[in-house]
Every structure is written in C-alpha cells, then in structure tokens.
N, C-alpha and C. Protein backbone atom coordinates (compact mmCIF):
# COMPACT_ATOMS: atom_id res chain seq x y z
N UNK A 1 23.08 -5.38 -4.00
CA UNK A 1 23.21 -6.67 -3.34
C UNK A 1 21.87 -7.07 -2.75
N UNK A 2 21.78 -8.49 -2.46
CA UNK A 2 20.72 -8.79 -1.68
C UNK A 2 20.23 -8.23 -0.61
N UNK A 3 19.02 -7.94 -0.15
CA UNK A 3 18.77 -7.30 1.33
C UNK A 3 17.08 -7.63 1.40
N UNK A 4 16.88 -8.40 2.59
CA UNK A 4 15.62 -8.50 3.34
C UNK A 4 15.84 -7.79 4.79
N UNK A 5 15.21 -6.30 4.53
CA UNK A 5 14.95 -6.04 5.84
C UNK A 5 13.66 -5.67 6.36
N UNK A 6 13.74 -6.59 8.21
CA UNK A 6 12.40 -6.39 8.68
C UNK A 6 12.29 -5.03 9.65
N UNK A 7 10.75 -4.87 9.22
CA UNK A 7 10.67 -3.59 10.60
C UNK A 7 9.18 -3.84 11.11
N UNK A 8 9.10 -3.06 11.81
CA UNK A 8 7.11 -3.14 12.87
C UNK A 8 7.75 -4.45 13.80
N UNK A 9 9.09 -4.45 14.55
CA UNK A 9 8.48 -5.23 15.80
C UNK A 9 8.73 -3.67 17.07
N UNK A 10 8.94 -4.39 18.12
CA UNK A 10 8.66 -4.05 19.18
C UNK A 10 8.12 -4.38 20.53
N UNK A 11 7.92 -3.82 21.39
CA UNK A 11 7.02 -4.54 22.79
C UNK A 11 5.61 -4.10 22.77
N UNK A 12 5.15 -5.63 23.21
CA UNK A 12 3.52 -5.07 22.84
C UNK A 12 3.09 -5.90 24.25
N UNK A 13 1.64 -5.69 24.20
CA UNK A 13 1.24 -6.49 25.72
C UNK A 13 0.75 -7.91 25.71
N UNK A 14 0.54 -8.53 25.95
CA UNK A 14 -0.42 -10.10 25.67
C UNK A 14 -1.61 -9.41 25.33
N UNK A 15 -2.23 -10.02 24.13
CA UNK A 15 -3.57 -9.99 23.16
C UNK A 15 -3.24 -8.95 22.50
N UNK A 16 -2.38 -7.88 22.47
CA UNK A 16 -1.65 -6.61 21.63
C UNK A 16 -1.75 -7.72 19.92
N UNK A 17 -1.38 -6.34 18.91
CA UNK A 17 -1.02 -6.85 17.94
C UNK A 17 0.28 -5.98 17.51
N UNK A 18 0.66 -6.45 16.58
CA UNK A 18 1.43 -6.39 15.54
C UNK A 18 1.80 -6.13 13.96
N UNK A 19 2.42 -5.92 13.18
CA UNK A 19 2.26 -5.73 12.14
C UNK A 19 4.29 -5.84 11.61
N UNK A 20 4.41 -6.81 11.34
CA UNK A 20 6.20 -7.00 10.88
C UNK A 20 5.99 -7.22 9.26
N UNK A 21 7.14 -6.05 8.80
CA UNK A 21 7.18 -5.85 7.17
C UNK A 21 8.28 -6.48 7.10
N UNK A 22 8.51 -6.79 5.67
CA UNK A 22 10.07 -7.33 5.12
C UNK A 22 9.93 -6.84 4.18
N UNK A 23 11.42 -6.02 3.61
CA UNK A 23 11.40 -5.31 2.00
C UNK A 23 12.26 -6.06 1.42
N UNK A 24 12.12 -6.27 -0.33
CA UNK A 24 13.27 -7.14 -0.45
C UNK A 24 13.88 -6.04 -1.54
N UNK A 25 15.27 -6.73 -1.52
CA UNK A 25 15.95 -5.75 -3.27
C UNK A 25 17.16 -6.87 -3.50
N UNK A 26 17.10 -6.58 -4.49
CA UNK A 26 18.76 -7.47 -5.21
C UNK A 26 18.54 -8.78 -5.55
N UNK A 27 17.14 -9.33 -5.89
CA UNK A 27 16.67 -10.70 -6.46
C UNK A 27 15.00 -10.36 -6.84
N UNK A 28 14.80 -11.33 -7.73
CA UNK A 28 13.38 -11.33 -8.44
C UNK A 28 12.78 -11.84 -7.60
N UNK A 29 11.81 -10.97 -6.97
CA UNK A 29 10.93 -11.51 -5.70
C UNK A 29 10.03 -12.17 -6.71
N UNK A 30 9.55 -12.41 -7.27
CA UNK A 30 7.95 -12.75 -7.36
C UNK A 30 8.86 -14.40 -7.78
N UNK A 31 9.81 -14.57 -8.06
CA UNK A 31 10.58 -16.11 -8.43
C UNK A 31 11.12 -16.67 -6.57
N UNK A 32 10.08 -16.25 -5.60
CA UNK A 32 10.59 -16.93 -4.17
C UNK A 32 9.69 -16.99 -3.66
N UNK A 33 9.59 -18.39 -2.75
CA UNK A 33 8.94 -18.61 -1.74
C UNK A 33 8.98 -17.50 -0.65
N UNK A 34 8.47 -16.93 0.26
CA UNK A 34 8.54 -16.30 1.35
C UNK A 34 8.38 -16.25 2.11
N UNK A 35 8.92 -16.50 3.61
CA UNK A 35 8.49 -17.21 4.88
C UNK A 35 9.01 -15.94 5.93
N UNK A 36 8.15 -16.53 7.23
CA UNK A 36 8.81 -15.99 8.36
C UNK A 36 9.44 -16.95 9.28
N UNK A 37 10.57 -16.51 9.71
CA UNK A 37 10.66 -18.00 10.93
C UNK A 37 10.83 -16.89 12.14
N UNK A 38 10.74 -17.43 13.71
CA UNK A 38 11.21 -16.63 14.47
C UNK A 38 11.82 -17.71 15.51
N UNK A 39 13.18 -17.33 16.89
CA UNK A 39 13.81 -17.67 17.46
C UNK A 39 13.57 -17.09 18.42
N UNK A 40 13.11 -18.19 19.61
CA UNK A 40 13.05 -17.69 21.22
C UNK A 40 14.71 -17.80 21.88
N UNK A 41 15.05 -16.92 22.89
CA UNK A 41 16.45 -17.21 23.60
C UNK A 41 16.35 -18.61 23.91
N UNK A 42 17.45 -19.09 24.05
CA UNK A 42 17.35 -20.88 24.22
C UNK A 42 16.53 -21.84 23.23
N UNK A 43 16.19 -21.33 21.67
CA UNK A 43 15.54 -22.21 21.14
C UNK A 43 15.92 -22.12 19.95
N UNK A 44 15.15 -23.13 19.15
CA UNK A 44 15.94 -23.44 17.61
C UNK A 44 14.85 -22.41 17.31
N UNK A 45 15.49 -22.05 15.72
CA UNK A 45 14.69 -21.46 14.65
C UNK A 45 13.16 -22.30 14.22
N UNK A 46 11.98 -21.84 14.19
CA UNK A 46 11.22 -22.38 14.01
C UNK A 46 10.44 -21.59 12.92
N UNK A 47 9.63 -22.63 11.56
CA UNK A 47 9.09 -21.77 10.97
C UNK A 47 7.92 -21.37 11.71
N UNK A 48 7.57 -20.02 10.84
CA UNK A 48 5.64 -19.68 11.18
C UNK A 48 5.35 -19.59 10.31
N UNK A 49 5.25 -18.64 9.08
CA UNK A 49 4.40 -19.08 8.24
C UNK A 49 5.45 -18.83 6.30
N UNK A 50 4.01 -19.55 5.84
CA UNK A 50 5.00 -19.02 4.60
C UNK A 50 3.81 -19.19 3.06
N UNK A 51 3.99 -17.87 2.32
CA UNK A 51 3.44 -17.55 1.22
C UNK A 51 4.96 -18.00 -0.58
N UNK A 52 3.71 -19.11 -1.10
CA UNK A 52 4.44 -19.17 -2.59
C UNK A 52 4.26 -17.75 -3.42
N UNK A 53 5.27 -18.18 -4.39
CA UNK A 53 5.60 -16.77 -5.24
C UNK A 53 3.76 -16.34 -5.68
N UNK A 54 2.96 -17.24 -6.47
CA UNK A 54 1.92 -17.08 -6.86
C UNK A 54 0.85 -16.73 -5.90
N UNK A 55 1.02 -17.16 -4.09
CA UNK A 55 -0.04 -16.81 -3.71
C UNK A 55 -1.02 -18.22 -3.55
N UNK A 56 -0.55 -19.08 -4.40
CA UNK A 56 -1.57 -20.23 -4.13
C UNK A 56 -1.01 -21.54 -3.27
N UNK A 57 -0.04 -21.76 -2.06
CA UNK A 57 -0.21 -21.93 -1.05
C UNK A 57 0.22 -20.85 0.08
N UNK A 58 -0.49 -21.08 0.85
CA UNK A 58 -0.23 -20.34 2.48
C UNK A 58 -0.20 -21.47 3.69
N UNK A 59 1.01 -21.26 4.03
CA UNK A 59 0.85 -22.31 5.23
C UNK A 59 1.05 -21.27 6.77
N UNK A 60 1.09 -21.77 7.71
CA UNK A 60 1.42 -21.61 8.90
C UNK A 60 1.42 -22.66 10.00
N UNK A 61 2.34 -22.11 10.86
CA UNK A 61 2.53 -23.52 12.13
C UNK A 61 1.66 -23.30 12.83
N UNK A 62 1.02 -24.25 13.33
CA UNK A 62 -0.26 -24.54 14.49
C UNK A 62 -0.19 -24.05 15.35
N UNK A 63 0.80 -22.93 15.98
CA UNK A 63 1.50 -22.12 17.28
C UNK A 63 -0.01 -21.01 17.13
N UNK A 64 0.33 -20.64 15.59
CA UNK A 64 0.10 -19.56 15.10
C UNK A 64 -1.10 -19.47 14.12
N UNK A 65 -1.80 -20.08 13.82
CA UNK A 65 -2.60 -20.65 13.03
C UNK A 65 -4.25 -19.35 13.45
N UNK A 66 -4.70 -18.96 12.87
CA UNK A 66 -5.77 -17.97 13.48
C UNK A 66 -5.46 -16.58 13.98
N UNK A 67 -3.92 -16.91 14.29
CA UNK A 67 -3.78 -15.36 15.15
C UNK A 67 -2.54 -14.29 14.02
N UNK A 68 -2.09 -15.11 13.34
CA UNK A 68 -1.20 -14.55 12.11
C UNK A 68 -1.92 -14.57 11.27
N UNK A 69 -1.21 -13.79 10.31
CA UNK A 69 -2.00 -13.70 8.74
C UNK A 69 -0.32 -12.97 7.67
N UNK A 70 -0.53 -13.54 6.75
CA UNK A 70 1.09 -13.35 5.84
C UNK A 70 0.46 -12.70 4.81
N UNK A 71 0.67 -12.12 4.30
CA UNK A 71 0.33 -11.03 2.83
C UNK A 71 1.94 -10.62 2.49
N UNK A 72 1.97 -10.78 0.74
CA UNK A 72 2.86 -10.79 0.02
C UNK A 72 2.77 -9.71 -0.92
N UNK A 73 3.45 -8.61 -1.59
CA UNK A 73 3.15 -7.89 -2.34
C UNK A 73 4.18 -7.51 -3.44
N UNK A 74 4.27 -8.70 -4.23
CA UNK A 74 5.19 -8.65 -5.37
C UNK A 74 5.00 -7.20 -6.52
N UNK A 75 4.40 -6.43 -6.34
CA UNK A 75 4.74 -5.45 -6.74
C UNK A 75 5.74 -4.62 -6.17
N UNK A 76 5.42 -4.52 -4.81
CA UNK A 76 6.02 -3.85 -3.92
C UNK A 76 6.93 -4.45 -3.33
N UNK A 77 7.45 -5.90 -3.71
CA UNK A 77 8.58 -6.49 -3.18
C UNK A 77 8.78 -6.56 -1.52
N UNK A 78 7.20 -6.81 -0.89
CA UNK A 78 7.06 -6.76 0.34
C UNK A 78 6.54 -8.14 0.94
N UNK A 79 6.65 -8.51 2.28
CA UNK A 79 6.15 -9.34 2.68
C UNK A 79 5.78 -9.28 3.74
N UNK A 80 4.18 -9.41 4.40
CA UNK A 80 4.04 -8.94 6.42
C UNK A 80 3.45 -9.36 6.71
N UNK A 81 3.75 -9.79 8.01
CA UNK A 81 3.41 -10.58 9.00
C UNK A 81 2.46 -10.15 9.70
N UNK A 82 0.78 -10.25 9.86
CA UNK A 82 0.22 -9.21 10.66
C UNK A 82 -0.15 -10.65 11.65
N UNK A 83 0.42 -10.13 13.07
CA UNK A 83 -0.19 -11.04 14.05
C UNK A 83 -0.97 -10.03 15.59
N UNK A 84 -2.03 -11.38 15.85
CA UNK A 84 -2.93 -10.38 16.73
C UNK A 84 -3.27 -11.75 17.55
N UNK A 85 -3.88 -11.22 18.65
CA UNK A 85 -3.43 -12.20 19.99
C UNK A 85 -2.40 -12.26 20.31
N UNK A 86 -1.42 -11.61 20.31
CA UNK A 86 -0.41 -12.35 20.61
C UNK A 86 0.16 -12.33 22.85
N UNK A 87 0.96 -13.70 21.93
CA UNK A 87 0.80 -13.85 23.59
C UNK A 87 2.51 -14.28 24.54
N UNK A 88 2.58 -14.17 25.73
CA UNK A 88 4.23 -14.18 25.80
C UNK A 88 5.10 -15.17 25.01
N UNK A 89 4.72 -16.20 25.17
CA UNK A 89 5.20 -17.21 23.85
C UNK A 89 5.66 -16.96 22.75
N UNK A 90 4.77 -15.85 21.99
CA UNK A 90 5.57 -15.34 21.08
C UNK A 90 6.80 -14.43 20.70
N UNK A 91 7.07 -14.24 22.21
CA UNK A 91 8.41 -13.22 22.19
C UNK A 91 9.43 -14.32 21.35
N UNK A 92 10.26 -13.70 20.25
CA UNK A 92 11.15 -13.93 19.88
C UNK A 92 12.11 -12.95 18.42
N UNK A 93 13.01 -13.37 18.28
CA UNK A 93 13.36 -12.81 17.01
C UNK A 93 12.92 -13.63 16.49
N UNK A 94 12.54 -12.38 15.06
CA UNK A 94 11.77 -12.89 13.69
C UNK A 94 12.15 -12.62 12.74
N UNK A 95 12.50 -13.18 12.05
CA UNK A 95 13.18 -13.20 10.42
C UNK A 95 12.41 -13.93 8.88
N UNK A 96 12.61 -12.87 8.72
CA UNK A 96 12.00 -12.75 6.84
C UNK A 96 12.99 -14.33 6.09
N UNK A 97 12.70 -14.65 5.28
CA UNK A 97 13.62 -15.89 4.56
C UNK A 97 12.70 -15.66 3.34
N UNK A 98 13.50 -15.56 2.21
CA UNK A 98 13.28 -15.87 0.90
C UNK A 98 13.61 -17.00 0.45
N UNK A 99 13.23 -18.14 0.01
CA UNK A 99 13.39 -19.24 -0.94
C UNK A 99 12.98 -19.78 -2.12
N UNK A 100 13.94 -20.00 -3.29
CA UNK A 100 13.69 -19.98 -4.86
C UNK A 100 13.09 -21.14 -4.88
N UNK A 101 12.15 -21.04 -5.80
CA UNK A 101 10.74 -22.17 -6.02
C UNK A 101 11.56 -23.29 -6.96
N UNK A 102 12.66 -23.18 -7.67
CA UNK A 102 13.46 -23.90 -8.64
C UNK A 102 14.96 -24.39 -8.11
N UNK A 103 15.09 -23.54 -7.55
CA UNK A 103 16.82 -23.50 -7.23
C UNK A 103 17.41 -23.82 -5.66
N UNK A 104 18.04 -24.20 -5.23
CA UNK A 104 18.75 -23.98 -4.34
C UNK A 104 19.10 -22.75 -3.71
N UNK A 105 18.53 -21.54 -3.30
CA UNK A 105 18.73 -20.22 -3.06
C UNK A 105 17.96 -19.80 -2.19
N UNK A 106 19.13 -19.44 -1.10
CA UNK A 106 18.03 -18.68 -0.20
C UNK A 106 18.37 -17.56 0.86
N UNK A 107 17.69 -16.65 1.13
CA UNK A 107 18.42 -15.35 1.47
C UNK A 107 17.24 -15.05 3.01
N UNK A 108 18.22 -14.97 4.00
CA UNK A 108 17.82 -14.47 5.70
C UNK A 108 17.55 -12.97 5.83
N UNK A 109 16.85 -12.46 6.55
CA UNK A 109 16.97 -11.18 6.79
C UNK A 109 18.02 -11.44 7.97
N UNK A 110 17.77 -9.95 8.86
CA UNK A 110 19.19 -9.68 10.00
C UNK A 110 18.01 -9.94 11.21
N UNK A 111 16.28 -9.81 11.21
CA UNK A 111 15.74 -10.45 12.04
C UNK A 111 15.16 -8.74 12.74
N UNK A 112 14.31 -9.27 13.58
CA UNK A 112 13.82 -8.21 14.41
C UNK A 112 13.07 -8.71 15.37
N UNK A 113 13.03 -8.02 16.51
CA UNK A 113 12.43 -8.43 18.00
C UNK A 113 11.14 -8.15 18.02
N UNK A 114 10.87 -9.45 18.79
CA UNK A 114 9.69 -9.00 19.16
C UNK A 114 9.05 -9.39 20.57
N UNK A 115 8.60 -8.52 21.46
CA UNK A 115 8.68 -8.65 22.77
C UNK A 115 6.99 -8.93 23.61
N UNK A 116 6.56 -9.75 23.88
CA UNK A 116 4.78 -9.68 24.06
C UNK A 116 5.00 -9.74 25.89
N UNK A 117 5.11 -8.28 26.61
CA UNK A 117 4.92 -9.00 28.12
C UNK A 117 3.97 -7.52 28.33
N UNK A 118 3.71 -7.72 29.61
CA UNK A 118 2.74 -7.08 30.18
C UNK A 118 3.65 -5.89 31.47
C-alpha cells in the first residue's frame, strides 16, 4: 500500500538545524510532484516547499526561502527537508505530500513534529 513516512524532526533551539526525511513505497515516485507542507497549533496547513518529479522546478514559501533546502532522490524514493536557522515560528507539524504531475492523485504522510524553542 501507499506510505510516506517522515522522520529527523524533533526539538531543536532557535538558529539549530534540522534535517526531515520522507520515504515513499506503493506508487512510482519519480511520476510525483513532492512537497512539504507544515501546520502550527491554531493554523491552516501551509505549503513550504516543493520539488517536480524531474528536478527542474523548486519552489519554496518566502517564510522559508534561504533557510530550507528540498533534495529529492528518486532512486531512493526519498525526499528531505534540510532546514537551518530555524526559528520559533517554525515549530509545527510537517508533512511529506506527494502529487501526480498528470492525474488527480495525491498521497499525505502521518506528519512529524517539529519543535524550535530555547
């Protein structure tokens, strides 16, 4: 069956870094978009960033822009989030999202915490 699961969060300090993986199985990764979004308590889902199947766009939200970096590894059916600076703002759950470049299809991870206080 389908499964995106994330791991590498945890509590880190303000300007700490990070490093959040997503593994995928049970769909043709290299046929999906791949994003991260993450959710503060009291807030909507917001994207951060996101890598096409090929690699030839990379976006990210302006939150995050300089202090994230997304690497994709369709061999390895991986996707991670390496962020540095980070700062209390960024405490939230973070979730992996796969989306098909053709189709209507799209698959959530279960999410993972991530905690930036001092």
């Amino acid at each position: 069956q389908v499964q995106l699961v994330e791991s590498g969060g945890g509590l880190v300090e303000p300007g700490g870094s990070l490093r959040l993986s997503c593994t995928a199985s049970g769909f043709t990764f290299s046929t999906y978009t791949m994003s991260w979004y993450r959710q503060a308590p009291g807030k909507e889902r917001e994207f951060v960033a996101m890598e096409t199947s090929t690699g030839d766009i990379i976006t990210y939200a302006e939150s995050v822009k300089g202090r994230f970096t997304i690497f994709r590894d369709n061999a390895k059916n991986t996707v991670d989030l390496q962020m540095i600076s980070l700062r209390p703002e960024d405490t939230a759950m973070y979730y992996c999202h796969a989306g098909h470049e053709q189709r209507p299809v799209e698959y959530w991870g279960q999410g993972i915490q991530v905690t930036v206080s001092s």
